[in-house]
C-alpha atoms as a PDB file:
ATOM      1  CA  UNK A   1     124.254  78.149  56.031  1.00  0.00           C
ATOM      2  CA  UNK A   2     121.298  78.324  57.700  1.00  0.00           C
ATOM      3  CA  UNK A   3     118.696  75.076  57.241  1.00  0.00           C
ATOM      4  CA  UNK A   4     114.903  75.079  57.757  1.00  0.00           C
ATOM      5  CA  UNK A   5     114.737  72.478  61.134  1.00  0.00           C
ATOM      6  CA  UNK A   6     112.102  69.542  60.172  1.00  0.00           C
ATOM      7  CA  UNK A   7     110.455  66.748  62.541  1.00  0.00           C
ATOM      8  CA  UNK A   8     112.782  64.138  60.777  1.00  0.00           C
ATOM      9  CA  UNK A   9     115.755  66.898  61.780  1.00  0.00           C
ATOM     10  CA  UNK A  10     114.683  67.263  65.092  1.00  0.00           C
ATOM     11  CA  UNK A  11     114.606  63.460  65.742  1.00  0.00           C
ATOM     12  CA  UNK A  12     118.542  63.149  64.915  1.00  0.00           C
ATOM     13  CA  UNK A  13     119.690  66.478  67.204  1.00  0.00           C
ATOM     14  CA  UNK A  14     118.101  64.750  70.346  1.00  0.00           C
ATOM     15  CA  UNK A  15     118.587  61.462  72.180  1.00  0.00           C
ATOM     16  CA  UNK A  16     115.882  61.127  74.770  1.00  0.00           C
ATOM     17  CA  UNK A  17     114.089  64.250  73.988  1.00  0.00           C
ATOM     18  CA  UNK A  18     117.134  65.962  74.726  1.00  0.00           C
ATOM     19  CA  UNK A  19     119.168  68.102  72.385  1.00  0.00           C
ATOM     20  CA  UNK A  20     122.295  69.116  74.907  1.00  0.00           C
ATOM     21  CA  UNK A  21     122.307  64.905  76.057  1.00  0.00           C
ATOM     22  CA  UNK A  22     122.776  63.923  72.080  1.00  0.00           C
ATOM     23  CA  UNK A  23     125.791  66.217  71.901  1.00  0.00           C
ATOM     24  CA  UNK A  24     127.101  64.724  74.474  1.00  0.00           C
ATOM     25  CA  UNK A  25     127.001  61.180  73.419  1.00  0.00           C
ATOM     26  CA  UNK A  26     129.257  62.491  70.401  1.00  0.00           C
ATOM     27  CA  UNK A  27     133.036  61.600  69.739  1.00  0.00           C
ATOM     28  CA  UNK A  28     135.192  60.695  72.660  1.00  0.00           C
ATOM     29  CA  UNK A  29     137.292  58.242  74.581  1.00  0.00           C
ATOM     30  CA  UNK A  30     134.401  55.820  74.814  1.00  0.00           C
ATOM     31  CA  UNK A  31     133.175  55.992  71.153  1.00  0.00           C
ATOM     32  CA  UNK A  32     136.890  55.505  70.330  1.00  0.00           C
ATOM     33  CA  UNK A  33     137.474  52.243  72.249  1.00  0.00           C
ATOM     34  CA  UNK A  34     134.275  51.407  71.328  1.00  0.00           C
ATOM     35  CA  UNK A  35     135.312  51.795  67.470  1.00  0.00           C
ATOM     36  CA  UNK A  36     139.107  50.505  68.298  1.00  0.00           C
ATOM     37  CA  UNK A  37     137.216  47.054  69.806  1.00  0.00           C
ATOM     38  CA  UNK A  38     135.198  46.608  66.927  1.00  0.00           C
ATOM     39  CA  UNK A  39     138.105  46.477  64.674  1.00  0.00           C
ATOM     40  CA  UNK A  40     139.798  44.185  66.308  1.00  0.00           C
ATOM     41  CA  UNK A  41     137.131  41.761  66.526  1.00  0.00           C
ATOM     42  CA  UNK A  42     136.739  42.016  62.698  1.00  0.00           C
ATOM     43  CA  UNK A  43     140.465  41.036  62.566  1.00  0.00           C
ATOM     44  CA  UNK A  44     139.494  37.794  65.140  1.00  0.00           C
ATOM     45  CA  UNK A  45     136.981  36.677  62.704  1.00  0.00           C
ATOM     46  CA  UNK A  46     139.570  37.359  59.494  1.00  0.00           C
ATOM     47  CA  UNK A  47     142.365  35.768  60.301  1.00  0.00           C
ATOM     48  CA  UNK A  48     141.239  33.080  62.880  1.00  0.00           C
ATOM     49  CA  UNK A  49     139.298  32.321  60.149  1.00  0.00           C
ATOM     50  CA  UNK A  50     141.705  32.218  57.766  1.00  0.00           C
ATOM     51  CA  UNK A  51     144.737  30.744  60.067  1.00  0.00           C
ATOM     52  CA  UNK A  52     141.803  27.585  60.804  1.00  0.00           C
ATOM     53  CA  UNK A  53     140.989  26.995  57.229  1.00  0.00           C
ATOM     54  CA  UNK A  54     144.707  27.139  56.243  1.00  0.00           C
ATOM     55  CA  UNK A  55     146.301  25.556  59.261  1.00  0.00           C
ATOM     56  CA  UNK A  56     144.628  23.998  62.030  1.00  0.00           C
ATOM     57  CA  UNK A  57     141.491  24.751  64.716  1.00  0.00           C
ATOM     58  CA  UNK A  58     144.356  25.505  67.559  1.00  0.00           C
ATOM     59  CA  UNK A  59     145.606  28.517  65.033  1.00  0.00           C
ATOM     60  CA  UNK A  60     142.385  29.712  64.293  1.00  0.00           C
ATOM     61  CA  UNK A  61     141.655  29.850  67.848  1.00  0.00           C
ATOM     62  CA  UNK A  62     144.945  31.464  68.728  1.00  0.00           C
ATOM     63  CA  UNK A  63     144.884  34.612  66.630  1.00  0.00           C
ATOM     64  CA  UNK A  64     141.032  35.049  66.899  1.00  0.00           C
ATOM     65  CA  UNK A  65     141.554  35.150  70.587  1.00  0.00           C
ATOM     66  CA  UNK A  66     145.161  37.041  70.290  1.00  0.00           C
ATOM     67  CA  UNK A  67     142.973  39.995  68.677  1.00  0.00           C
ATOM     68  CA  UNK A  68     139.264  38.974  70.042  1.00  0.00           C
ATOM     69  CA  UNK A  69     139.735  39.387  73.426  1.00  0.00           C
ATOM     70  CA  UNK A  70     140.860  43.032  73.475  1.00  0.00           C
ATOM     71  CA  UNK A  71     138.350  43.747  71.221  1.00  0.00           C
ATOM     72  CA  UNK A  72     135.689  42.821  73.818  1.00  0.00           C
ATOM     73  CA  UNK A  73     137.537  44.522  76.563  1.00  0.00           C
ATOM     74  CA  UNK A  74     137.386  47.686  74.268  1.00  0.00           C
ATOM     75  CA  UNK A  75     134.243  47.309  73.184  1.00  0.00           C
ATOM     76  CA  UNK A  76     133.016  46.375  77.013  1.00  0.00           C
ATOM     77  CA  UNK A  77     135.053  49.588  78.696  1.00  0.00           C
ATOM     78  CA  UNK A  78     133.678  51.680  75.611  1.00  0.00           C
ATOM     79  CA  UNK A  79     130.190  50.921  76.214  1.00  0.00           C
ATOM     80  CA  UNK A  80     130.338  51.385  79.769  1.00  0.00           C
ATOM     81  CA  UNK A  81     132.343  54.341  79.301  1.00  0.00           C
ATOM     82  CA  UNK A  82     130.000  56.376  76.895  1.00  0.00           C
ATOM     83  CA  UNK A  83     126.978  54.717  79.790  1.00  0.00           C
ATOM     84  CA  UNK A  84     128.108  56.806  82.601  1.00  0.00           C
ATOM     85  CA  UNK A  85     128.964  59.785  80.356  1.00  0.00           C
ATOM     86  CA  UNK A  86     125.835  59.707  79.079  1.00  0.00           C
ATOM     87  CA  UNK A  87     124.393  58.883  82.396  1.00  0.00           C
ATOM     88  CA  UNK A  88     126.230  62.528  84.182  1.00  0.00           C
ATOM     89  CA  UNK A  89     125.864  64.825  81.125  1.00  0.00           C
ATOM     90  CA  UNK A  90     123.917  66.874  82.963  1.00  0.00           C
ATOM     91  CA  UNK A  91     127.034  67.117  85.455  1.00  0.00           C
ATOM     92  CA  UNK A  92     129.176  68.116  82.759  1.00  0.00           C
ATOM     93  CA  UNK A  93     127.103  71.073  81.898  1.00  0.00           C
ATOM     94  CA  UNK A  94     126.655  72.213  85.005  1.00  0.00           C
ATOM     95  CA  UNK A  95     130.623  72.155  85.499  1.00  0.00           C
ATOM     96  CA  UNK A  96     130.878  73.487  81.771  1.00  0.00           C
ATOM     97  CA  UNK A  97     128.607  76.448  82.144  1.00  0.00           C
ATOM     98  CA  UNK A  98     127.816  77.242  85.716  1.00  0.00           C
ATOM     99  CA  UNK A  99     123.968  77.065  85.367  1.00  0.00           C
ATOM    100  CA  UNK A 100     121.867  74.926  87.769  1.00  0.00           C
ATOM    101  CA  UNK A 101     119.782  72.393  86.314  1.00  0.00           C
ATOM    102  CA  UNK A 102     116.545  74.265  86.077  1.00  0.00           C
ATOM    103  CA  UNK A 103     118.507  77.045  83.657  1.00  0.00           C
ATOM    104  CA  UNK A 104     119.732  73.788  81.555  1.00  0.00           C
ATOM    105  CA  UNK A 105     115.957  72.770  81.102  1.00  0.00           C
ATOM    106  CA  UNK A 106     115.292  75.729  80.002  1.00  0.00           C
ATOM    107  CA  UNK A 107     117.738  75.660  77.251  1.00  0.00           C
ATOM    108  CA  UNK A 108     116.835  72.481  76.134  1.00  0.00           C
ATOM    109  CA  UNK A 109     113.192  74.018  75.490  1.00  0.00           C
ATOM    110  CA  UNK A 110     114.424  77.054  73.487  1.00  0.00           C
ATOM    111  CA  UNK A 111     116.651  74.293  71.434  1.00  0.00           C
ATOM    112  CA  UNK A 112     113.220  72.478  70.307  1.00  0.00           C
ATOM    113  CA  UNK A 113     111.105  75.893  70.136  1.00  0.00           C
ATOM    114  CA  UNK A 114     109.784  76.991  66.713  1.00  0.00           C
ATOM    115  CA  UNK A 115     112.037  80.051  66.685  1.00  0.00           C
ATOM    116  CA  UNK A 116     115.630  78.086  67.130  1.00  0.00           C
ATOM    117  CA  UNK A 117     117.873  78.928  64.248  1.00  0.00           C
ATOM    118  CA  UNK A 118     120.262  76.128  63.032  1.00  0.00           C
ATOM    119  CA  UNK A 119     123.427  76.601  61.351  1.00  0.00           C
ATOM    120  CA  UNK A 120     124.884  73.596  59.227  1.00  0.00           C
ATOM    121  CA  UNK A 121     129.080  73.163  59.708  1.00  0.00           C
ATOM    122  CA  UNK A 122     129.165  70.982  56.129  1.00  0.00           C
ATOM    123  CA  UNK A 123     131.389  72.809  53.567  1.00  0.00           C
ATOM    124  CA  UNK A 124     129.182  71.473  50.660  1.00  0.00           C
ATOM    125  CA  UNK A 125     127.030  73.157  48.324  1.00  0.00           C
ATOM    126  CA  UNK A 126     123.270  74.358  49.282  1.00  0.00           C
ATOM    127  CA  UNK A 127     120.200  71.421  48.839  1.00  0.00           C
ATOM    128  CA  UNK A 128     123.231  68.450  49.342  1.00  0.00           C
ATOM    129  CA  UNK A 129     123.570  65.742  52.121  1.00  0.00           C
ATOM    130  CA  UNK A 130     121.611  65.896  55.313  1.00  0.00           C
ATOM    131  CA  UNK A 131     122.237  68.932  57.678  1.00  0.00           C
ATOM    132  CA  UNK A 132     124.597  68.561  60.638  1.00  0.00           C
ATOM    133  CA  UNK A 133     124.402  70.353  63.725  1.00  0.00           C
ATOM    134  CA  UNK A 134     126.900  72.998  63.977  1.00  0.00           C
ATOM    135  CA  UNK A 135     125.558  75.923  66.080  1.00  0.00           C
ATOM    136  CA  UNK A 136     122.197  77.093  67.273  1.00  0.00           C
ATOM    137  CA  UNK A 137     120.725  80.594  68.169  1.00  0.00           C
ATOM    138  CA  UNK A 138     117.865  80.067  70.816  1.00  0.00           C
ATOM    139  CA  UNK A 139     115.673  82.963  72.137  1.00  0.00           C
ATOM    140  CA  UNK A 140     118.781  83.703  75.008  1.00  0.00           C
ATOM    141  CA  UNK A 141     121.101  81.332  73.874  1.00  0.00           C
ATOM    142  CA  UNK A 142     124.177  80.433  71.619  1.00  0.00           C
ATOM    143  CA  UNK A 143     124.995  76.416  71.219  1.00  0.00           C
ATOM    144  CA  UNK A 144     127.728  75.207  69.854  1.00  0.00           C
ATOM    145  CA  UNK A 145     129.141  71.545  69.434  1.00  0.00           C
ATOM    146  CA  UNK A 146     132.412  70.880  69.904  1.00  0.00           C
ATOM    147  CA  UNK A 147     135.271  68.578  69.479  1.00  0.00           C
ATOM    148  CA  UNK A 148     135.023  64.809  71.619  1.00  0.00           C
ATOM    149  CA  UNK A 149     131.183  65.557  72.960  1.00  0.00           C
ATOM    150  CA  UNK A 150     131.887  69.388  74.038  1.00  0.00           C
ATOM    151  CA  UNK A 151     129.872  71.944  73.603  1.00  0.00           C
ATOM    152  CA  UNK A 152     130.074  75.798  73.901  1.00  0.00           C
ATOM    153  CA  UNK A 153     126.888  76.775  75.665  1.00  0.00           C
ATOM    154  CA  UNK A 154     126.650  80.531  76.569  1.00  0.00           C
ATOM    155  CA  UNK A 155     123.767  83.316  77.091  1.00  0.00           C
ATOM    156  CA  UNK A 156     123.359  85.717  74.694  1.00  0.00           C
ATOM    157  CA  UNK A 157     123.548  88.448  76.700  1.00  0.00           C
ATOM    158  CA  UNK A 158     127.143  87.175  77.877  1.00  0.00           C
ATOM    159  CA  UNK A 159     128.860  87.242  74.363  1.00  0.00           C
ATOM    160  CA  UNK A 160     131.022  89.918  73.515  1.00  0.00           C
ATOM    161  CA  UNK A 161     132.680  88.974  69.983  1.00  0.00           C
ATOM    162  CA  UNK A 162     131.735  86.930  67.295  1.00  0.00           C
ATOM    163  CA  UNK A 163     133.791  87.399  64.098  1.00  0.00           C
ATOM    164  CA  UNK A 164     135.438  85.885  60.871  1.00  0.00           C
ATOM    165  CA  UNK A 165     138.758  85.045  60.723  1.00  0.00           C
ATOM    166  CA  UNK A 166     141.399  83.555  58.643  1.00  0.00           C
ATOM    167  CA  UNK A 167     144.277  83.509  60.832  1.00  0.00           C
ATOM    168  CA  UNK A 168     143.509  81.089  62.879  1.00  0.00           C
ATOM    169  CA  UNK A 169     146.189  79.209  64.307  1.00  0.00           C
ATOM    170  CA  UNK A 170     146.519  75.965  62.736  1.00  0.00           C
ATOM    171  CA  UNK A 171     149.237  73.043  61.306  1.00  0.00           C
ATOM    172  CA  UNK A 172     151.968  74.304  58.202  1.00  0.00           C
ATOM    173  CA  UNK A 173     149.283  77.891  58.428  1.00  0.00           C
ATOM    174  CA  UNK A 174     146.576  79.173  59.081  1.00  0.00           C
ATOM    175  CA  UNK A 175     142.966  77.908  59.271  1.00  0.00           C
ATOM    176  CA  UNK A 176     139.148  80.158  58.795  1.00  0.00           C
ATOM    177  CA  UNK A 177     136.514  80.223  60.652  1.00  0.00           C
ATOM    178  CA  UNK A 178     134.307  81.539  63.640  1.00  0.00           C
ATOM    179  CA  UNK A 179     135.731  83.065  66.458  1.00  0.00           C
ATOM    180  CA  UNK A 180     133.512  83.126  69.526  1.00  0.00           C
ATOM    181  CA  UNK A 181     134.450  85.181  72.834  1.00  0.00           C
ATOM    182  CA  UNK A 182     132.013  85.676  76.092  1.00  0.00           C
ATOM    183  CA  UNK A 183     132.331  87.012  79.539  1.00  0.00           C
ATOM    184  CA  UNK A 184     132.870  83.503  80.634  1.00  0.00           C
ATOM    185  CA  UNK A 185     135.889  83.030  78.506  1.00  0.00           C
ATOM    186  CA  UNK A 186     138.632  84.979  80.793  1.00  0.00           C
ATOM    187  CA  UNK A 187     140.374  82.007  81.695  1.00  0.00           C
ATOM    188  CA  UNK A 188     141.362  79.958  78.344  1.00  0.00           C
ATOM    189  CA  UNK A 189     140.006  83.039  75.719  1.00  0.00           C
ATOM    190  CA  UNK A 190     137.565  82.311  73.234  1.00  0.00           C
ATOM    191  CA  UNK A 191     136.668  79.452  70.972  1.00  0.00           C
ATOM    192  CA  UNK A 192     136.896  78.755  67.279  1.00  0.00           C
ATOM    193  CA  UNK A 193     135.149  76.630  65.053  1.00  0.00           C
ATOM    194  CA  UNK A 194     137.052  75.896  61.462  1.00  0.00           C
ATOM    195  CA  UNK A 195     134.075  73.785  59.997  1.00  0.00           C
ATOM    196  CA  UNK A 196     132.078  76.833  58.727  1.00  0.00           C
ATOM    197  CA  UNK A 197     132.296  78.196  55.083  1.00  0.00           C
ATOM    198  CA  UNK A 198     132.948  81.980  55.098  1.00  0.00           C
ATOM    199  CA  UNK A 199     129.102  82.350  53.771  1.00  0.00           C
ATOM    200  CA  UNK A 200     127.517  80.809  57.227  1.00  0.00           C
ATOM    201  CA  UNK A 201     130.573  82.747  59.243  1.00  0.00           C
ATOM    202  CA  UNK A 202     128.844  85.637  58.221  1.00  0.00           C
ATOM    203  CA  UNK A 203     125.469  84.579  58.586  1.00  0.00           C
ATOM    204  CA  UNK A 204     125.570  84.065  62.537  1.00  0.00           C
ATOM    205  CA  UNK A 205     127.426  87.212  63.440  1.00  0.00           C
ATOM    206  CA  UNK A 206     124.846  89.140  61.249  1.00  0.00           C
ATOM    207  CA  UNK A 207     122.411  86.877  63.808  1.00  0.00           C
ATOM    208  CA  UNK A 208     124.310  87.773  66.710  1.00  0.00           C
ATOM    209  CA  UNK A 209     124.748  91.338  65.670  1.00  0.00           C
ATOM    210  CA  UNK A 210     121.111  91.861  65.469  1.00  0.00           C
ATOM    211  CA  UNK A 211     120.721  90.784  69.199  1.00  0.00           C
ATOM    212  CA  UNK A 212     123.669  91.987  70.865  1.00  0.00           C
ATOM    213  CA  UNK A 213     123.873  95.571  70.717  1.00  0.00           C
ATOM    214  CA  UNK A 214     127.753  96.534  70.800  1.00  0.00           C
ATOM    215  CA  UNK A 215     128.927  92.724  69.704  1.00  0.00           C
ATOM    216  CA  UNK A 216     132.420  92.826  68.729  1.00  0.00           C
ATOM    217  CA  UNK A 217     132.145  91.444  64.764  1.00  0.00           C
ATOM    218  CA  UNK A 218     136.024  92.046  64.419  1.00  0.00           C
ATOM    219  CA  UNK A 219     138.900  89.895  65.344  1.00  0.00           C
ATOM    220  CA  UNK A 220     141.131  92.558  65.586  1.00  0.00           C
ATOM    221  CA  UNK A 221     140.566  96.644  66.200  1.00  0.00           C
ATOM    222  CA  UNK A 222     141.840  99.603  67.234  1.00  0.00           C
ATOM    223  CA  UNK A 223     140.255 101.516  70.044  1.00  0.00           C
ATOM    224  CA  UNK A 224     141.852 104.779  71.716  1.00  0.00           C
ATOM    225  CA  UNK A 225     145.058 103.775  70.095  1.00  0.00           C
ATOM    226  CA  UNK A 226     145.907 100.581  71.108  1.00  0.00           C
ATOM    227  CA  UNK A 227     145.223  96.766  68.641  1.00  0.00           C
ATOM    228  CA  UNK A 228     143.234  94.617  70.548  1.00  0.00           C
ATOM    229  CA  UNK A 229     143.140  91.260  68.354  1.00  0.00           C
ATOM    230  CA  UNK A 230     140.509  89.004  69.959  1.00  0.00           C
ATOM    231  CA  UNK A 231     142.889  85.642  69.336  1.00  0.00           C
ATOM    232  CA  UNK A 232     145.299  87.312  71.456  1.00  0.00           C
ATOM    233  CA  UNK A 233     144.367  90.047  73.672  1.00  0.00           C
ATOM    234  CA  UNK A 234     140.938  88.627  74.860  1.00  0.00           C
ATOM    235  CA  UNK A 235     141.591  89.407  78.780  1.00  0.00           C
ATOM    236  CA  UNK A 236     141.977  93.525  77.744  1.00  0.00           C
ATOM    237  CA  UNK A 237     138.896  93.049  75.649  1.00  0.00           C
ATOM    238  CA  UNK A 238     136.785  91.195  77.907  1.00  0.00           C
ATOM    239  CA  UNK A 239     138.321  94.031  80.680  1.00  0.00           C
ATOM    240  CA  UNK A 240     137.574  97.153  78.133  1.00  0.00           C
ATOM    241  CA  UNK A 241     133.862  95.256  77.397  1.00  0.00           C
ATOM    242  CA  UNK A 242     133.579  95.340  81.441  1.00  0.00           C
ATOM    243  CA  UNK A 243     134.449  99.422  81.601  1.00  0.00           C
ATOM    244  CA  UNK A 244     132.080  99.881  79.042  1.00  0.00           C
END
């Protein structure tokens, strides 16, 4: 659904000032070793602990350092991991989306302007939890967090389809959500996200669709007699998009 964006709100979508840079710091390899080290250092402390109060000092010392030095080498390499991601994020959006720098400043200013709409990705009922992040609508501008720190970050005036689906590939079926296709998407098609309820699905395309004349708000369609399903056939769509 869509949430009403507060100070407090604004202070936990940015790190440094910067919404795109918080994203980033999300999920990951790093955050993983950094969470993988941290549990092994709170099985040091249990069972050297327990093997020196039951045994002796030397077996104490033994496990705690059998399972607390990895933990610090995880917990090290994690934290110097996430610094240099953190450190080249602006890299990674540059590679990600193919605009220079000054374009990227520009999105971070829509992302904090008055006029930014937010869309929440919990599946919970309306007025419970805090708000999380799960896709913005900027002046010229679609955001959209992904899995591990990505993010989908594409002009408006570069999306083609937005639409709900629930045949989403998925594991023993099918999953729902948001399909999302641009100009930029030839290569690997579009992106999904399978965190929104139905209700907020149909709240950003209705967004979308009243900013994007001719937006695509089907997954799949018939035009001049031939299917085009935008899951599947997102190269002939993107190409019949082009022609038009």
């Amino acid at each position: 659904m869509q949430v009403t964006v507060t100070n407090e709100m604004k202070g936990r979508m940015t790190k440094d000032g910067s919404v795109l840079k918080k994203i980033r710091s999300a999920g990951g390899g790093a955050n993983g070793c950094i969470a993988g080290g941290v549990t092994l250092l709170i099985f040091a402390v249990l069972l050297g602990g327990l093997f020196f109060a039951l045994f002796t000092p030397a077996a104490g010392a033994l496990f705690g350092g059998l399972f607390g030095i990895p933990g610090l080498l995880l917990v090290g390499g994690g934290m110097a991991m996430q610094a240099r991601k953190l450190k080249n994020y602006e890299n990674y959006y540059e590679r990600e989306t193919g605009y220079d720098r000054a374009e990227l400043k520009g999105i971070e200013r829509e992302l904090l302007a008055p006029d930014m709409l937010l869309f929440d990705n919990q599946k919970q009922k309306k007025g419970e939890g805090k708000p999380v992040f799960g896709l913005c609508l900027t002046k010229h501008y679609l955001v959209m967090p992904m899995m591990l720190g990505n993010c989908y970050v594409r002009r408006l005036d570069e999306m083609v389809g937005a639409a709900y689906s629930e045949s989403i590939p998925g594991i023993n079926g099918y999953k729902y959500g948001l399909v999302l296709l641009s100009v930029r998407d030839e290569k690997e098609g579009g992106v999904y996200n399978a965190y929104f309820t139905k209700e907020t699905c149909l709240e950003i395309i209705q967004a979308l669709k009243g900013r994007i004349p001719g937006l695509i708000t089907d997954q799949a369609f018939q035009y001049e007699g031939k299917i085009y399903n935008m899951l599947v056939n997102w190269k002939d769509i993107l190409a019949l998009w082009q022609r038009s």
